[in-house]
Protein backbone atom coordinates (compact mmCIF):
# COMPACT_ATOMS: atom_id res chain seq x y z
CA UNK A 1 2.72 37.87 34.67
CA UNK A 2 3.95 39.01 38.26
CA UNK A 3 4.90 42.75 38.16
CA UNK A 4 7.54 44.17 40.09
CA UNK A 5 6.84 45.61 43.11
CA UNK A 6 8.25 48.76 42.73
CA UNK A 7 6.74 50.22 40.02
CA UNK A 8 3.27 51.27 39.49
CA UNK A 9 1.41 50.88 36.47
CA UNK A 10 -2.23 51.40 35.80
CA UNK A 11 -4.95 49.17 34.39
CA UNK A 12 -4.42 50.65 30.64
CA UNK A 13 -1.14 49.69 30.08
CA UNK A 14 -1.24 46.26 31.77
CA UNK A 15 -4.12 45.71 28.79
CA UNK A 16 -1.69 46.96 26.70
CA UNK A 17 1.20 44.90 27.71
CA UNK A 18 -1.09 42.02 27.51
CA UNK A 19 -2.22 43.08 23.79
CA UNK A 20 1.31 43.25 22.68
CA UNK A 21 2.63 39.63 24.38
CA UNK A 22 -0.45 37.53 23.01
CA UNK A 23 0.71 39.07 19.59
CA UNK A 24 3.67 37.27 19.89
CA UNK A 25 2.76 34.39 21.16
CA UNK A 26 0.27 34.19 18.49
CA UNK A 27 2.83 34.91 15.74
CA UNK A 28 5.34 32.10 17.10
CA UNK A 29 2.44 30.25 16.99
CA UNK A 30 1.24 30.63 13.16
CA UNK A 31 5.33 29.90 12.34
CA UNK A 32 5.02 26.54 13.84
CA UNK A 33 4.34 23.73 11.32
CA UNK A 34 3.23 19.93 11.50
CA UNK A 35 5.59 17.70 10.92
CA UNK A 36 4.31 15.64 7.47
CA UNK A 37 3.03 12.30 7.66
CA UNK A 38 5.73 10.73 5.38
CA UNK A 39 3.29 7.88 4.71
CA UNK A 40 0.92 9.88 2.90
CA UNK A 41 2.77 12.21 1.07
CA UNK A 42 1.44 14.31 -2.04
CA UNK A 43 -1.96 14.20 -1.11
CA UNK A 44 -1.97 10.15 -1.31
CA UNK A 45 -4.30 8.00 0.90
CA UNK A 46 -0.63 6.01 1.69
CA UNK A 47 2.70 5.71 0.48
CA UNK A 48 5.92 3.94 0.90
CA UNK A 49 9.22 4.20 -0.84
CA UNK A 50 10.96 1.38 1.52
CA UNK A 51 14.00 3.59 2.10
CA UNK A 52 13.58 3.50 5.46
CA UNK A 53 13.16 7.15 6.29
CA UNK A 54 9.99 6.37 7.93
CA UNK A 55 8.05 3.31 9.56
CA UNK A 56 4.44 3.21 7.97
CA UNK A 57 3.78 -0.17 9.90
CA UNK A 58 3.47 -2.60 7.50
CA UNK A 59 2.16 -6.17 8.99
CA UNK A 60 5.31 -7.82 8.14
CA UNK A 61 5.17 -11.87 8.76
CA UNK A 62 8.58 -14.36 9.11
CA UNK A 63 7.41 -18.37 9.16
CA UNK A 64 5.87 -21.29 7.54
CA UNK A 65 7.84 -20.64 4.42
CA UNK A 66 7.53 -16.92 4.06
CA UNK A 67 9.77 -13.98 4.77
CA UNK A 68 8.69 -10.69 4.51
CA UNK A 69 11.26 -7.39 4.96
CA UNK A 70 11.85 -3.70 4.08
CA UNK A 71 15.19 -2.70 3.24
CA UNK A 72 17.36 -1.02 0.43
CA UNK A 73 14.45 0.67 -0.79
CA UNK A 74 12.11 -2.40 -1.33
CA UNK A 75 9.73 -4.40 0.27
CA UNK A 76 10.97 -8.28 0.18
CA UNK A 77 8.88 -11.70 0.11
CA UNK A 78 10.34 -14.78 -0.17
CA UNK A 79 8.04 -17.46 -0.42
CA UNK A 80 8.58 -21.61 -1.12
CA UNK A 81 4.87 -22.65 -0.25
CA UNK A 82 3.61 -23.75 -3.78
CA UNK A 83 -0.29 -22.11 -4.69
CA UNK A 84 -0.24 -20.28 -1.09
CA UNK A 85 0.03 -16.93 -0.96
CA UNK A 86 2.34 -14.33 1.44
CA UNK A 87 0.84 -11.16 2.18
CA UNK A 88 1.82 -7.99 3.86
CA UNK A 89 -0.94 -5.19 4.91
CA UNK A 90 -0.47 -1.25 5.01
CA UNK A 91 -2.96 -1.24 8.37
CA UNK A 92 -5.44 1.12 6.54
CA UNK A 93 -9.22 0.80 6.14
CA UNK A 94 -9.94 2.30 3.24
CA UNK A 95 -13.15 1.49 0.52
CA UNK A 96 -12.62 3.53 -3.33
CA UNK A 97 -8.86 3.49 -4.12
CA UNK A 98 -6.08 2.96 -6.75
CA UNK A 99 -3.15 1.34 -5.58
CA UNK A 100 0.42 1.40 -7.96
CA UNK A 101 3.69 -0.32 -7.10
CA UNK A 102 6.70 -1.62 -9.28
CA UNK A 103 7.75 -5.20 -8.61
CA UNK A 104 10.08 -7.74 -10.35
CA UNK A 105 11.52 -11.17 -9.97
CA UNK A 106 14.63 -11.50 -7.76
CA UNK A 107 14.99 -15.34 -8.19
CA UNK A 108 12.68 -18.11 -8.37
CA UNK A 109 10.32 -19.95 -10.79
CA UNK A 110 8.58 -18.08 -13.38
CA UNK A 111 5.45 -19.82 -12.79
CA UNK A 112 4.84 -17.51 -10.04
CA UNK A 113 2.28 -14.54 -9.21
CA UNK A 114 2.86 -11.15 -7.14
CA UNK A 115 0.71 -7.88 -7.00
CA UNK A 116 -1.34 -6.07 -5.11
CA UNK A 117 -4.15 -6.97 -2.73
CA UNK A 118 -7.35 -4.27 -2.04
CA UNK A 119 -10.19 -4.30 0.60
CA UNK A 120 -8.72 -7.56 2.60
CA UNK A 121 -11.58 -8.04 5.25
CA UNK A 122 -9.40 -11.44 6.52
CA UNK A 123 -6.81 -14.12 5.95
CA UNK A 124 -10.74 -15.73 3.95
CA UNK A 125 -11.67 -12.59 2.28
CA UNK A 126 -10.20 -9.79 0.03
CA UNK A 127 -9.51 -8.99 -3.38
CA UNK A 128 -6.01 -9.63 -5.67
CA UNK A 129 -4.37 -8.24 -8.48
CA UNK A 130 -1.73 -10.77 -9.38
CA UNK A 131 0.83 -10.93 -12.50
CA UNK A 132 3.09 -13.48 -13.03
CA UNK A 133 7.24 -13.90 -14.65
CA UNK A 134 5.94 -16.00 -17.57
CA UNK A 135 3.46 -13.13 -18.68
CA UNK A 136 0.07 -14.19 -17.19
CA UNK A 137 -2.68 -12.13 -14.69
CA UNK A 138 -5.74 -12.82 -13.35
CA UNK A 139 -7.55 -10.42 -11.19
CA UNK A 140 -9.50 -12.68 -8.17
CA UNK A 141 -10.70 -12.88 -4.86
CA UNK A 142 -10.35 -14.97 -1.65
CA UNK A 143 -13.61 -15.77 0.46
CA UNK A 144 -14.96 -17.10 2.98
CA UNK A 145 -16.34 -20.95 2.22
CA UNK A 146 -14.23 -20.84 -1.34
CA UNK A 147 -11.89 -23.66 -1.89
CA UNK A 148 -8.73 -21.22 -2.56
CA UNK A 149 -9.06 -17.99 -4.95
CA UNK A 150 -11.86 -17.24 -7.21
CA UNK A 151 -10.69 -16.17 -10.49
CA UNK A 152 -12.96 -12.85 -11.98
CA UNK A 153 -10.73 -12.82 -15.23
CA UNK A 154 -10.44 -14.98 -17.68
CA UNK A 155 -11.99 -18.74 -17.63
CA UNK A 156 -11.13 -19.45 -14.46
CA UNK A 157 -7.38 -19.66 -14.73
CA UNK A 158 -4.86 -16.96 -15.88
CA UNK A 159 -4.57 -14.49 -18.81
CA UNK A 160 -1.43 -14.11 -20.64
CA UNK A 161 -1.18 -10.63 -22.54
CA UNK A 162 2.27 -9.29 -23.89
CA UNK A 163 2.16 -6.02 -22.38
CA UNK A 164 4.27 -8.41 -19.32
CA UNK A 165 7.46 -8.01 -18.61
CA UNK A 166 8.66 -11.50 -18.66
CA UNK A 167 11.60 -13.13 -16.17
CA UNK A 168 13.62 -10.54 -13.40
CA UNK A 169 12.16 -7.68 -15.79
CA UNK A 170 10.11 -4.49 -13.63
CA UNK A 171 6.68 -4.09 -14.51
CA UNK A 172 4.92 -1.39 -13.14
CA UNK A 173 1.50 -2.69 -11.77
CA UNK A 174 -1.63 -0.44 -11.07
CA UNK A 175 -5.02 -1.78 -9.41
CA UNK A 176 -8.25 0.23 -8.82
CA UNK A 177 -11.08 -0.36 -6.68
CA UNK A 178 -13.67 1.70 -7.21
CA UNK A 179 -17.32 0.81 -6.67
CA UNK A 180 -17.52 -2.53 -7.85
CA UNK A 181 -15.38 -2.38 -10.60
CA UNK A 182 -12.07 -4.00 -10.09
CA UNK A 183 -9.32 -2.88 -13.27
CA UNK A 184 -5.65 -4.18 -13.59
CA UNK A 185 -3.42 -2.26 -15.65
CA UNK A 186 0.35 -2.84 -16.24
CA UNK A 187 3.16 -0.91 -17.20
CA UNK A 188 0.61 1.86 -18.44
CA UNK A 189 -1.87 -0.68 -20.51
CA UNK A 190 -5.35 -1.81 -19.11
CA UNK A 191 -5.22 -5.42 -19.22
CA UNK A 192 -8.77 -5.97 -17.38
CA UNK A 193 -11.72 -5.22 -15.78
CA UNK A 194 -14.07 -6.69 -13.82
CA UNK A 195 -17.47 -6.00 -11.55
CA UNK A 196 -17.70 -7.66 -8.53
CA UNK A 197 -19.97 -6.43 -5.08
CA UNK A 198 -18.29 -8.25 -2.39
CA UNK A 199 -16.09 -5.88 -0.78
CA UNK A 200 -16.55 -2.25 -0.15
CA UNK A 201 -14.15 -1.55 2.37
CA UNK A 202 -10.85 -3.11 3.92
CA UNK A 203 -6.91 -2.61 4.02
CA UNK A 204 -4.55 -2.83 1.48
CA UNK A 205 -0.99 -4.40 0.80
CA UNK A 206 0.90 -7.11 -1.21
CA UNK A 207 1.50 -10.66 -1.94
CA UNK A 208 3.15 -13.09 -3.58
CA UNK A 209 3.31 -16.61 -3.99
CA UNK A 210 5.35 -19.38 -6.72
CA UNK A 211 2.95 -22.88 -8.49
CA UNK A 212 5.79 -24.37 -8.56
CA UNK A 213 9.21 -26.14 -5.97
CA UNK A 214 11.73 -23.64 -5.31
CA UNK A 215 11.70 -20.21 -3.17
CA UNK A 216 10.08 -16.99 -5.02
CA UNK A 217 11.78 -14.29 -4.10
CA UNK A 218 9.58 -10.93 -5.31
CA UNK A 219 10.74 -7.13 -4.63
CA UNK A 220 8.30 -3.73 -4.87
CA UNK A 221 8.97 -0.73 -5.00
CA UNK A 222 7.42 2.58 -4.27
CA UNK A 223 4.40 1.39 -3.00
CA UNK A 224 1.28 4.24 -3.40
CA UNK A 225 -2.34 4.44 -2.64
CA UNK A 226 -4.74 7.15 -3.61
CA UNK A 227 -8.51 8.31 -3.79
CA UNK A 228 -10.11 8.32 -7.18
């Protein structure tokens, strides 16, 4: 602080002075707040709505018969590759978590499967949570030197139970990765649960894919990850 020059003050009441304008400062300092991190809100590990209010940097992929978009509120994938499946990844490296969305059928065949993926190491390794329009799940996982996905549930192949939503209906879809136990539960119901030790640790996101010709066209919503 430069003082004028002509008026003379002593060392006291400079220390005063000084006393009195760090007070301030400090006090328009405690009134400042962070802005919130709109992908995390409520204490969540991540979350998404889709509405657009905020970019969370999803890994969003366009080719080779897959579209992937966020708009309207939703997250979008179109896919017409038959028993491949589209994914999308929050960028986050997380290892104990439960993920919940809501997703439904836009168009497409029934004989399709959409959900939730969990500690993807890879394009070769990570874990799904899939449900399908014709009332079938499977909880599985891709790795490396597998010929496609390992099913965990079931014999080997998909699980129907009629807690489903069949067709364009919304089925709210909930997976958990905790430890090694892997659990599936839809619209509010605990369909499965499996142990598995492969993966401890890796991002999360969605995917999608259709068994059958024609273009699967799958929507989520509210997209929400948390600790245990």
């Amino acid at each position: 602080m430069k003082l004028p020059r002509v008026i003379r003050i002593n060392k006291l009441v400079l220390f005063i002075q000084l006393l009195i304008v760090a007070g301030f400062a400090g006090a328009c300092a405690s009134n400042e707040t962070e802005e919130p991190d709109l992908c995390n809100e409520g204490g969540a590990l991540f979350s998404d709505e889709f509405d657009g209010a905020v970019d969370c940097d999803w890994q969003l992929y366009s080719g080779r018969g897959v579209s992937e978009v966020i708009e309207n509120g939703v997250l979008r994938i179109e896919t017409n590759q038959p028993g491949l499946i589209g994914w999308t990844l929050a960028g986050q490296e997380v290892d104990d978590v439960i993920i919940t969305t809501r997703a439904y059928q836009v168009e497409g065949p029934d004989d399709n499967a959409f959900g939730i993926i969990c500690r993807y190491q890879n394009p070769d390794n990570y874990y799904v949570f899939l449900i399908s329009s014709d009332g079938h799940y499977a909880i599985g996982k891709f790795q490396s030197g597998s010929d496609g996905i390992e099913y965990l549930t079931g014999e080997g192949l998909y699980t129907p139970s009629d807690v489903i939503n069949t067709g364009q209906a919304t089925n709210d879809i909930q997976a958990s990765c905790v430890g090694n136990q892997l659990s599936l539960s839809v619209n509010g119901v605990l369909v499965d649960s499996v142990t598995d030790p492969t993966f401890v640790i890796g991002d999360i996101g969605l995917g999608a894919s259709t068994f059958q010709p024609g273009t699967a066209i799958i929507e989520f919503e509210n997209f929400r990850a948390f600790a245990p």
